[in-house]
C-alpha atoms as a PDB file:
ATOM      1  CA  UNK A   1      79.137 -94.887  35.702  1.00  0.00           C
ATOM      2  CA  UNK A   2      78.313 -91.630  34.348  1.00  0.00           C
ATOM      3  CA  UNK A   3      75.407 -92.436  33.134  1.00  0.00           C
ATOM      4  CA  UNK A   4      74.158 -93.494  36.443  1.00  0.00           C
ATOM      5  CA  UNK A   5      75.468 -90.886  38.608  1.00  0.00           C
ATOM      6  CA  UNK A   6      73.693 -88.432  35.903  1.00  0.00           C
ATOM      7  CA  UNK A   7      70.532 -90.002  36.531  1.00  0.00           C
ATOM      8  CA  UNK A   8      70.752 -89.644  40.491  1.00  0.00           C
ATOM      9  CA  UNK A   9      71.488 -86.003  40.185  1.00  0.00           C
ATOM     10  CA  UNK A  10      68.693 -85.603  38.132  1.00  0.00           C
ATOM     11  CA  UNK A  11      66.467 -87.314  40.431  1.00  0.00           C
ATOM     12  CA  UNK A  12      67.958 -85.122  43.316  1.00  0.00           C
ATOM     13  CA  UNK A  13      67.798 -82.032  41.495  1.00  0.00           C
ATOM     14  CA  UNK A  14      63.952 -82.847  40.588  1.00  0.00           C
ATOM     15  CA  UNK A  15      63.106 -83.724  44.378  1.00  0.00           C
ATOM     16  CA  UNK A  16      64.536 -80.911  45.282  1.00  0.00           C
ATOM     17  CA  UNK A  17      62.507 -78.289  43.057  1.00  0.00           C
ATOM     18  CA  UNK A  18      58.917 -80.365  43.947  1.00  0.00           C
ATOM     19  CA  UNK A  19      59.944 -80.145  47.559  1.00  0.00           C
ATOM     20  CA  UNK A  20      60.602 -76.407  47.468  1.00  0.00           C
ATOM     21  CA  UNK A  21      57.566 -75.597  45.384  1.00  0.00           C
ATOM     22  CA  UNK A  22      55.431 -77.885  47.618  1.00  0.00           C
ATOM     23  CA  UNK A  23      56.694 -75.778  50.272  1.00  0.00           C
ATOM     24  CA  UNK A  24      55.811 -71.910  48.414  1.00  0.00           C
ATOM     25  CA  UNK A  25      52.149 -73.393  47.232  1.00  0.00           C
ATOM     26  CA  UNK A  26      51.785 -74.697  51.269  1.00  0.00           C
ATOM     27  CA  UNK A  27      52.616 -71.338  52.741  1.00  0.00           C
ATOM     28  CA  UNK A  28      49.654 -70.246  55.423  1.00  0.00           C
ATOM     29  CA  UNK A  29      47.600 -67.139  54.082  1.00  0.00           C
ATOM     30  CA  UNK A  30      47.936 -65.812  57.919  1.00  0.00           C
ATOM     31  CA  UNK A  31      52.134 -65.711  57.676  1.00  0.00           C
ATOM     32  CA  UNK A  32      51.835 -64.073  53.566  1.00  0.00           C
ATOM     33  CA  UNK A  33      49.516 -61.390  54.759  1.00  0.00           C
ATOM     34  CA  UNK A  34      51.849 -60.387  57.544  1.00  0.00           C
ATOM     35  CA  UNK A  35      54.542 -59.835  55.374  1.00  0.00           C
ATOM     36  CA  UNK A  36      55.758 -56.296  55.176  1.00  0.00           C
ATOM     37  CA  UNK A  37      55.546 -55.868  51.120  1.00  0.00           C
ATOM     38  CA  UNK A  38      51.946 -57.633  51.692  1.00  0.00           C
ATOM     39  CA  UNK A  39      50.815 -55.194  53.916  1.00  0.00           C
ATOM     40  CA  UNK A  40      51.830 -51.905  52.082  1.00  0.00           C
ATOM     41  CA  UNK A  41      49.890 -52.884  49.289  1.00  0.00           C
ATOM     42  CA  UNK A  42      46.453 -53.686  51.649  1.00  0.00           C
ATOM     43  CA  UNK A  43      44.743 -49.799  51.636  1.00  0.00           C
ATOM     44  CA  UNK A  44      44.434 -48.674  55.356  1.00  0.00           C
ATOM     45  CA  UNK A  45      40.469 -48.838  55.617  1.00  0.00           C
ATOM     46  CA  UNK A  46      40.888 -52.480  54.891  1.00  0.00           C
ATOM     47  CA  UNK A  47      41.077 -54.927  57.189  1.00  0.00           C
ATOM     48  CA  UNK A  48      41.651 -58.793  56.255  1.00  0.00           C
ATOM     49  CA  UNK A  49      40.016 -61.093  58.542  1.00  0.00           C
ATOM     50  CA  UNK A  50      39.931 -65.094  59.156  1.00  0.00           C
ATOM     51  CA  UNK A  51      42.099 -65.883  56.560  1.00  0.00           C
ATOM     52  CA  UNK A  52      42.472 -69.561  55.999  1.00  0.00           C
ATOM     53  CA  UNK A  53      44.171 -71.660  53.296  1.00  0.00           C
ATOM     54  CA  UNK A  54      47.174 -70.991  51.495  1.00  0.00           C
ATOM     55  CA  UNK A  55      48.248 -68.237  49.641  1.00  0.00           C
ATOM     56  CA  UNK A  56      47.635 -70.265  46.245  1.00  0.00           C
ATOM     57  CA  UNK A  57      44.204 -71.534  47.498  1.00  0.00           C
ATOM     58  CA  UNK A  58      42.471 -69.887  50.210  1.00  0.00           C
ATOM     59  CA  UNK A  59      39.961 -67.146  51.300  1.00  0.00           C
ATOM     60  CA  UNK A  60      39.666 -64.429  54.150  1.00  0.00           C
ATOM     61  CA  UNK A  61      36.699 -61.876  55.136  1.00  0.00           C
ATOM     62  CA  UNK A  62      37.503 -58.645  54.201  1.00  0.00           C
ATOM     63  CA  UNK A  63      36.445 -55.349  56.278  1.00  0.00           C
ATOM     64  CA  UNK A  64      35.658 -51.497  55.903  1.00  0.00           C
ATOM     65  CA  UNK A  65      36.442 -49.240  58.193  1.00  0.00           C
ATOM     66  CA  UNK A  66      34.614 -46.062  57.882  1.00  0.00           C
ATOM     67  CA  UNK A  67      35.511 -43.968  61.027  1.00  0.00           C
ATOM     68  CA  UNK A  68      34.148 -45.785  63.983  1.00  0.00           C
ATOM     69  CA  UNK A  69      32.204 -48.162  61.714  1.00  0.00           C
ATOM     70  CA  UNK A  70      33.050 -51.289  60.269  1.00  0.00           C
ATOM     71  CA  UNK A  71      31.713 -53.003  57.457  1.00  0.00           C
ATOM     72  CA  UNK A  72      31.763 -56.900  57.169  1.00  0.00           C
ATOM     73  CA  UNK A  73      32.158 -57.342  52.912  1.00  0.00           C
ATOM     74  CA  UNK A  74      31.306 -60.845  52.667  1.00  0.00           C
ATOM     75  CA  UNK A  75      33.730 -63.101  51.745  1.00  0.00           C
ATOM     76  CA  UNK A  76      36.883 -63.730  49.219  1.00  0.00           C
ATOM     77  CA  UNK A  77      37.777 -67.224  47.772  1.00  0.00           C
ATOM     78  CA  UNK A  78      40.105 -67.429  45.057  1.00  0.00           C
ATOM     79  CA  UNK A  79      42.239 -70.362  43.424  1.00  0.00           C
ATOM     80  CA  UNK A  80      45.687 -69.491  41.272  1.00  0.00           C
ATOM     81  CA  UNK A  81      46.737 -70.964  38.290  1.00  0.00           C
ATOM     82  CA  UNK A  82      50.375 -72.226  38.381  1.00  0.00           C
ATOM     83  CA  UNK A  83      50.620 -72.625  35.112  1.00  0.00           C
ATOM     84  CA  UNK A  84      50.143 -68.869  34.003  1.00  0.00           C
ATOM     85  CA  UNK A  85      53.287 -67.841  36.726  1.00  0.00           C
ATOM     86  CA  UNK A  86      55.496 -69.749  33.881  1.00  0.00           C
ATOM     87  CA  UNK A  87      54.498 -66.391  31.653  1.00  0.00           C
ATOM     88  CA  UNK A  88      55.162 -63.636  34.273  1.00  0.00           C
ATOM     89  CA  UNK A  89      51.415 -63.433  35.105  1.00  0.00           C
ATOM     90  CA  UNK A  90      49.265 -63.667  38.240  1.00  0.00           C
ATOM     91  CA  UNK A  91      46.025 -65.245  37.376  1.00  0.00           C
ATOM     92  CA  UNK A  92      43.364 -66.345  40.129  1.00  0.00           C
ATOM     93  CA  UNK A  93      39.419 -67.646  40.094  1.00  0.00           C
ATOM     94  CA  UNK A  94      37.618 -66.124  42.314  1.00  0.00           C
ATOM     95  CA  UNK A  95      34.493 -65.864  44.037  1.00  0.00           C
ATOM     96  CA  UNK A  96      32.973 -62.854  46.300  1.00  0.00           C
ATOM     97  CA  UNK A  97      30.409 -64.373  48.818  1.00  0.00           C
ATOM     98  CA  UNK A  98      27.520 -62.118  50.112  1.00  0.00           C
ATOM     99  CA  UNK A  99      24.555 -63.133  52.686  1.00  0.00           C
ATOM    100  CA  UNK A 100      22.623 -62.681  49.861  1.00  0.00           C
ATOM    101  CA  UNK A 101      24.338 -63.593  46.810  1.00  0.00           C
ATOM    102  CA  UNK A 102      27.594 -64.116  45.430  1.00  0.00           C
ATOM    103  CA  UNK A 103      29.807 -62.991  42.437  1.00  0.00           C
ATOM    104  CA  UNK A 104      32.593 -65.328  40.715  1.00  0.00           C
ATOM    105  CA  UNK A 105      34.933 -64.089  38.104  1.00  0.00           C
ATOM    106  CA  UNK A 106      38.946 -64.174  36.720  1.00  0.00           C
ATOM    107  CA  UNK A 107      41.296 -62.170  37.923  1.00  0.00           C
ATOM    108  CA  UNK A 108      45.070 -62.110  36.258  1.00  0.00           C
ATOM    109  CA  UNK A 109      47.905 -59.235  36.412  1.00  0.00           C
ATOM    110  CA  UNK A 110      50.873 -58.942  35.011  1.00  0.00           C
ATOM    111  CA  UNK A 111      53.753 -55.947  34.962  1.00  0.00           C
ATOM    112  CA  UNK A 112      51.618 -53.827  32.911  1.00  0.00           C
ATOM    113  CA  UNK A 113      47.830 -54.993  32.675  1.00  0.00           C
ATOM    114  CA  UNK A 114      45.209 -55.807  35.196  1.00  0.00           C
ATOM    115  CA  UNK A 115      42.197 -57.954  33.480  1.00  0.00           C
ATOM    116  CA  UNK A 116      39.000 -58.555  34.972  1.00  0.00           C
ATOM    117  CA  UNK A 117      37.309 -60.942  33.365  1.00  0.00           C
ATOM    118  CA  UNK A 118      33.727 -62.924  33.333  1.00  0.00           C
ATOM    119  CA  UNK A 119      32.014 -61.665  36.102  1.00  0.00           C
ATOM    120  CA  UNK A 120      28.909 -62.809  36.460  1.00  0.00           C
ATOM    121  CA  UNK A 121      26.235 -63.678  39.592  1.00  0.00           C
ATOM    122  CA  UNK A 122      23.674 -61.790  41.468  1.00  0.00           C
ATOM    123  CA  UNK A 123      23.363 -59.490  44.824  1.00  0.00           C
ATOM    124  CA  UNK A 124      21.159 -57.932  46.826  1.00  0.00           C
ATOM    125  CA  UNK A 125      20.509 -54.407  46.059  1.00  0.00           C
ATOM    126  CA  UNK A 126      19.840 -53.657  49.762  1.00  0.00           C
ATOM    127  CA  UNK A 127      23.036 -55.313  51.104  1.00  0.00           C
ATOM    128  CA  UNK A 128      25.001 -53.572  48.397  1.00  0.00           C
ATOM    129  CA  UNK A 129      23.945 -50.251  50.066  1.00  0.00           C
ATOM    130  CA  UNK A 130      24.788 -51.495  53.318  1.00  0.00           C
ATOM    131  CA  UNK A 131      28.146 -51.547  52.963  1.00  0.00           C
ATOM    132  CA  UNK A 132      29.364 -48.026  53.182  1.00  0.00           C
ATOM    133  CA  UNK A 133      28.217 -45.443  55.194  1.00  0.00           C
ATOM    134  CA  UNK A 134      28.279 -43.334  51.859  1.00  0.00           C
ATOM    135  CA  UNK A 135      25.082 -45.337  50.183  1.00  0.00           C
ATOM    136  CA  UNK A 136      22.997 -45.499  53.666  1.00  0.00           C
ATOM    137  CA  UNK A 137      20.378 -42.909  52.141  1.00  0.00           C
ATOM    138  CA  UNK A 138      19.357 -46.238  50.070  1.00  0.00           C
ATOM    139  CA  UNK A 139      19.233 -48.435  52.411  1.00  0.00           C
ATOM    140  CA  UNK A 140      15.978 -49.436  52.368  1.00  0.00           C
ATOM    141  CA  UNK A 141      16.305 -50.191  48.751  1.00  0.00           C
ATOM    142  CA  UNK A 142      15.109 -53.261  47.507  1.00  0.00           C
ATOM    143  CA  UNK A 143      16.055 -55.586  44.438  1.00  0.00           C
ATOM    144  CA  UNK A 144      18.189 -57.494  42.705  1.00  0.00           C
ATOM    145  CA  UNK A 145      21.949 -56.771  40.790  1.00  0.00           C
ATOM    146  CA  UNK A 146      22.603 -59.069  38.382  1.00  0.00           C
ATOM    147  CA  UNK A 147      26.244 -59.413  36.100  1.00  0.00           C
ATOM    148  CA  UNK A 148      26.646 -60.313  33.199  1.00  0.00           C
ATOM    149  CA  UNK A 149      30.115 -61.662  32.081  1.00  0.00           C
ATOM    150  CA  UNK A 150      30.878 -58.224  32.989  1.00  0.00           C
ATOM    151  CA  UNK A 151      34.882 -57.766  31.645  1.00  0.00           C
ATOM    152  CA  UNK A 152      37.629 -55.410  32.010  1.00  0.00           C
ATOM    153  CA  UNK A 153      41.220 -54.457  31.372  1.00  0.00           C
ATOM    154  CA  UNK A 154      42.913 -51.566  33.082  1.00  0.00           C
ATOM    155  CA  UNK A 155      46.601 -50.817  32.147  1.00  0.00           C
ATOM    156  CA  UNK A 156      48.288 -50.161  35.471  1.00  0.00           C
ATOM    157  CA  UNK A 157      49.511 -46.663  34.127  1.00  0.00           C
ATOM    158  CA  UNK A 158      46.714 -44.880  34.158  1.00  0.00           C
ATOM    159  CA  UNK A 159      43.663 -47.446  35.523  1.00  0.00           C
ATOM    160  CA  UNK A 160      41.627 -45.933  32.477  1.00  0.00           C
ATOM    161  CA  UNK A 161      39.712 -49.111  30.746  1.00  0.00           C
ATOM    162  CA  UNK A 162      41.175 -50.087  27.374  1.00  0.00           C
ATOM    163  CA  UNK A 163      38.786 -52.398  26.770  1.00  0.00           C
ATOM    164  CA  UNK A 164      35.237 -53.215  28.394  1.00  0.00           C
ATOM    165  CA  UNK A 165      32.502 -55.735  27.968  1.00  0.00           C
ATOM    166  CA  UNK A 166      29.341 -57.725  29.438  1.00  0.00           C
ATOM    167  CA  UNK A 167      25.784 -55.843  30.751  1.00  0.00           C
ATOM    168  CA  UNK A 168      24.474 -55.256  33.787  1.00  0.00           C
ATOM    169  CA  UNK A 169      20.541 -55.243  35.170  1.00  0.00           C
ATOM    170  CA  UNK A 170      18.620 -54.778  37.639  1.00  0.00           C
ATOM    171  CA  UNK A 171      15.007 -56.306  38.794  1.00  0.00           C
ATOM    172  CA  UNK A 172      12.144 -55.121  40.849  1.00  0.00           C
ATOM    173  CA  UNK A 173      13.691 -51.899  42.216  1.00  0.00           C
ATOM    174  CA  UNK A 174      12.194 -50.130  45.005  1.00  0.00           C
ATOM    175  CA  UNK A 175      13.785 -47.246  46.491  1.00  0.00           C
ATOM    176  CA  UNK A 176      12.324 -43.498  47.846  1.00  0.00           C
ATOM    177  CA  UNK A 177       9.030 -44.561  46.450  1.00  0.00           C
ATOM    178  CA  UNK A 178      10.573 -45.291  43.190  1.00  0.00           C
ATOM    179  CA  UNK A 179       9.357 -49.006  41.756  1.00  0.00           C
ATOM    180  CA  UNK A 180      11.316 -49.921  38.291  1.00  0.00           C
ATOM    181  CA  UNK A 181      10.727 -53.740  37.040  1.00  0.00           C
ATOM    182  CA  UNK A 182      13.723 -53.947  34.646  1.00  0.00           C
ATOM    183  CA  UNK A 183      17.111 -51.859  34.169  1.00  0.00           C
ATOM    184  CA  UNK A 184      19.336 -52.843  31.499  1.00  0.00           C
ATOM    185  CA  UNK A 185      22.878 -51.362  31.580  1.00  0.00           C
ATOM    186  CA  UNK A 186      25.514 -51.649  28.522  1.00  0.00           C
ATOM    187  CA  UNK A 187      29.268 -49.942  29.099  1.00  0.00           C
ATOM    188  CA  UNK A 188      30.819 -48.884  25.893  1.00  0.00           C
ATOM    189  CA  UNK A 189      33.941 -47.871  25.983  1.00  0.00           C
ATOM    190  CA  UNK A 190      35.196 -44.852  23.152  1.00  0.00           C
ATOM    191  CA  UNK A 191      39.065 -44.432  23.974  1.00  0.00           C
ATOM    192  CA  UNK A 192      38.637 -41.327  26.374  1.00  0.00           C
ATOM    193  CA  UNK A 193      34.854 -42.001  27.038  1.00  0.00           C
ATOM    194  CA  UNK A 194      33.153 -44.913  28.495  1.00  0.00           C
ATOM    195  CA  UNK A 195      29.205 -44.671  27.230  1.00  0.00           C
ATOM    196  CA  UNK A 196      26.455 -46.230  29.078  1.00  0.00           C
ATOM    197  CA  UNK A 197      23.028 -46.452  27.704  1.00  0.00           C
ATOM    198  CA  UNK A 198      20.032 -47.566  30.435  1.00  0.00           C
ATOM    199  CA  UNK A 199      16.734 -48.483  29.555  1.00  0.00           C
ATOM    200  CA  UNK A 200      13.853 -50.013  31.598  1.00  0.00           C
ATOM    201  CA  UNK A 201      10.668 -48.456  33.386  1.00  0.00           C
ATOM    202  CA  UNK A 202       7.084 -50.529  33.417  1.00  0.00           C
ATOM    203  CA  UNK A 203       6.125 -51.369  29.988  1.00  0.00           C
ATOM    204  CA  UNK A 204       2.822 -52.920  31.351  1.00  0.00           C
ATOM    205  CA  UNK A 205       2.146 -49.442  33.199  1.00  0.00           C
ATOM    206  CA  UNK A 206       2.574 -47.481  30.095  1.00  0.00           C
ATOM    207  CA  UNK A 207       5.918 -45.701  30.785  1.00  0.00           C
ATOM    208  CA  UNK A 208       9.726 -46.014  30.188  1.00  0.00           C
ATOM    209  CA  UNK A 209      13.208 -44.480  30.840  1.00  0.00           C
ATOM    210  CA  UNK A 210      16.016 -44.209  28.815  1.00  0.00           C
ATOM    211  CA  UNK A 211      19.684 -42.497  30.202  1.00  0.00           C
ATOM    212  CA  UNK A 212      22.639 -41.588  28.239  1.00  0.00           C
ATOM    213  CA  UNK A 213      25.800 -41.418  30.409  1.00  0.00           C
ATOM    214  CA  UNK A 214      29.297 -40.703  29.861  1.00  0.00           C
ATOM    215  CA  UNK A 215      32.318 -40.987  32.029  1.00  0.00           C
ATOM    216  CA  UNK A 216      35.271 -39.281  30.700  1.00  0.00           C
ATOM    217  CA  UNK A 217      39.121 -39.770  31.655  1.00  0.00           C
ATOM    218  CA  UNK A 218      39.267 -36.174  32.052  1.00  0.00           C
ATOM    219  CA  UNK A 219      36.895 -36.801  35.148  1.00  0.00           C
ATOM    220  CA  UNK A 220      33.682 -34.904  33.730  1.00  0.00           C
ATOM    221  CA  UNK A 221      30.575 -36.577  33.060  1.00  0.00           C
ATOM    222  CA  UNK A 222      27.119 -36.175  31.091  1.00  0.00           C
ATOM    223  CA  UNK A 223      23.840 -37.571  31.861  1.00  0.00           C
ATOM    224  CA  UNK A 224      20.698 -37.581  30.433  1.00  0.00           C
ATOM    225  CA  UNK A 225      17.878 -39.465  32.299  1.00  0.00           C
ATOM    226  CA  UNK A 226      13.784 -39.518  30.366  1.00  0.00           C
ATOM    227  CA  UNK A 227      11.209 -41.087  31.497  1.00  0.00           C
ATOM    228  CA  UNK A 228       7.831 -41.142  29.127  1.00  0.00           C
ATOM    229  CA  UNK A 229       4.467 -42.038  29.640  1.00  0.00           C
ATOM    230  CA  UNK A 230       1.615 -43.141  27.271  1.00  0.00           C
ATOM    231  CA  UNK A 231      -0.568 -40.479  28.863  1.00  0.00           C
ATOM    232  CA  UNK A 232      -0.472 -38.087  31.959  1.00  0.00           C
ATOM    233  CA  UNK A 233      -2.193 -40.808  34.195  1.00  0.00           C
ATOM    234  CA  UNK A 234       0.428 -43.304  33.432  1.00  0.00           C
ATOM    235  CA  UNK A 235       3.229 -41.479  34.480  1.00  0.00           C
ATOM    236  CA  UNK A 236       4.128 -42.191  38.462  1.00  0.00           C
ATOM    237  CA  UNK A 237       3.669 -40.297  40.777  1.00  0.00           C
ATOM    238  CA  UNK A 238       7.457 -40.125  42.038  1.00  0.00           C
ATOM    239  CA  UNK A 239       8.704 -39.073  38.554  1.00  0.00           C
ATOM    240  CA  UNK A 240       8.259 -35.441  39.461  1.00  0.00           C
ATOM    241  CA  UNK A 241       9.387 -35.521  42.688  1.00  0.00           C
ATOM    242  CA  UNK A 242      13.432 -36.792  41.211  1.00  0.00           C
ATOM    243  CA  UNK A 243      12.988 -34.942  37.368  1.00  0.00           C
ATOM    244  CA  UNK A 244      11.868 -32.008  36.142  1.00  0.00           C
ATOM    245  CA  UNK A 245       8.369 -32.342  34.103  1.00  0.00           C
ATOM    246  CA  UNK A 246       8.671 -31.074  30.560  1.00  0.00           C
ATOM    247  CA  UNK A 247       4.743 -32.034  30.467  1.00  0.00           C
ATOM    248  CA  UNK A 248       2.922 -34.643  32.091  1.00  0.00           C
ATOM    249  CA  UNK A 249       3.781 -37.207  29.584  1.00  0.00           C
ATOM    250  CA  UNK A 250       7.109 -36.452  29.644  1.00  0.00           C
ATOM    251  CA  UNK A 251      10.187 -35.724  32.441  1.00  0.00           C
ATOM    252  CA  UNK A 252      14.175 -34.895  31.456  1.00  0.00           C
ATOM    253  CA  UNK A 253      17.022 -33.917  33.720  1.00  0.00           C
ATOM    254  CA  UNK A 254      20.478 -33.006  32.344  1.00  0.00           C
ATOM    255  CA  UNK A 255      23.641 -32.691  34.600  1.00  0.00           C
ATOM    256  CA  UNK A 256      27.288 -32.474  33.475  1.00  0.00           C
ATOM    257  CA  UNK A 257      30.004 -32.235  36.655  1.00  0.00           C
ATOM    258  CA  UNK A 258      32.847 -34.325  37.886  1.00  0.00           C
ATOM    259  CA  UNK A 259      33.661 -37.409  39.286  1.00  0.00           C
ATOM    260  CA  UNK A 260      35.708 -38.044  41.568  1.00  0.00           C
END
């Protein structure tokens, strides 16, 4: 008799716990995002529209408010992994949706890490710039951003990287009478610097540029852009117009300053 009445609790208690996690994983993205703890952590130029789907699978439209402007970001799918909530850990696939591209990557967090991880797709350079009021001197920029398994971990301390990986280029890019085939970005982080060496140019025109850049945790930075040319008559005619000419072959700015 034990035996039996053993069993039935354990099919009870077991019923129970699907029941009330079928319930949690069913919960409507519109009632989670009205919840007051949800809210407080959603930054006040940020509004979430549409939202659809459950708070485990689901996906909304986010929006940026700058002054009287608002700016329509695409939109946010994302799936989360049950199994990594056993461990203390959020972990969701997700996928950013542009009119003109889209970006999918893995996104976990625990109490004491936020990793970013295999980012990777393509965007429109001009619809990138069109999405804050801050980047509308480009906005006739053309070309394409592409990402590379792009990865990151921030420690929720500080936010400072401890540990970064992936490239990032860009393709036939126009802008302010600037035209650039290739740019090929690697981040290398060095504990209180993240290094960033960019190459590209036209190799088929006869010129090049190379940039050295450094972003510290202090908030300083250095840069150092060059462009080269095989001879005066390669070098285009916008160089001198952004960089000071060292000769005509040859144009160099330096800048050091803060971000942020």
């Amino acid at each position: 008799m034990g035996k039996i009445m053993s069993k039935y609790l354990m099919f009870i208690l077991i019923f129970v716990l699907v029941f009330i996690v079928s319930v949690v994983l069913s919960l409507p993205l519109s009632w989670v995002l009205k919840q007051a703890q949800i809210k407080q952590q959603i930054p006040e130029n940020i509004t979430l529209h549409k939202p659809q789907g459950s708070w485990w699978k689901g996906n909304l439209s986010p929006v940026l408010k700058e002054g009287s402007e608002s700016k329509k970001l695409g939109k946010l799918y994302w799936q989360l992994s049950w199994s990594d909530l056993l461990f203390a850990k959020v972990t969701a696939n997700m996928r950013w949706v542009l009119n003109t591209g889209e970006v999918t990557g893995r996104i976990s967090y625990s109490s004491d890490t936020i990793k970013i991880t295999n980012l990777t797709g393509d965007m429109s350079v001009n619809e990138i710039m069109k999405l804050s009021d801050k980047t509308l001197i480009l906005a006739d920029a053309t070309g394409q951003l592409h990402l590379h398994n792009l990865s990151f971990t921030l420690p929720t301390k500080d936010l400072w990287p401890s540990a970064i990986a992936g490239k990032l280029t860009l393709t036939r890019f126009s802008a302010l009478g600037a035209e650039i085939d290739l740019l090929e970005a690697t981040p290398i982080l060095k504990k209180q610097e993240i290094y960033t060496k960019i190459t590209g140019g036209q190799k088929t025109k006869g010129w090049n540029l190379i940039a050295n850049t450094s972003l510290f945790k202090n908030h300083s930075f250095n840069m150092d852009i060059k462009v080269s040319a095989t001879n005066a008559n390669n070098m285009p005619d916008w160089v001198g117009l952004m960089l000071p000419m060292k000769n005509p072959k040859l144009a160099q700015m330096q800048r050091k300053g803060n971000w942020l």
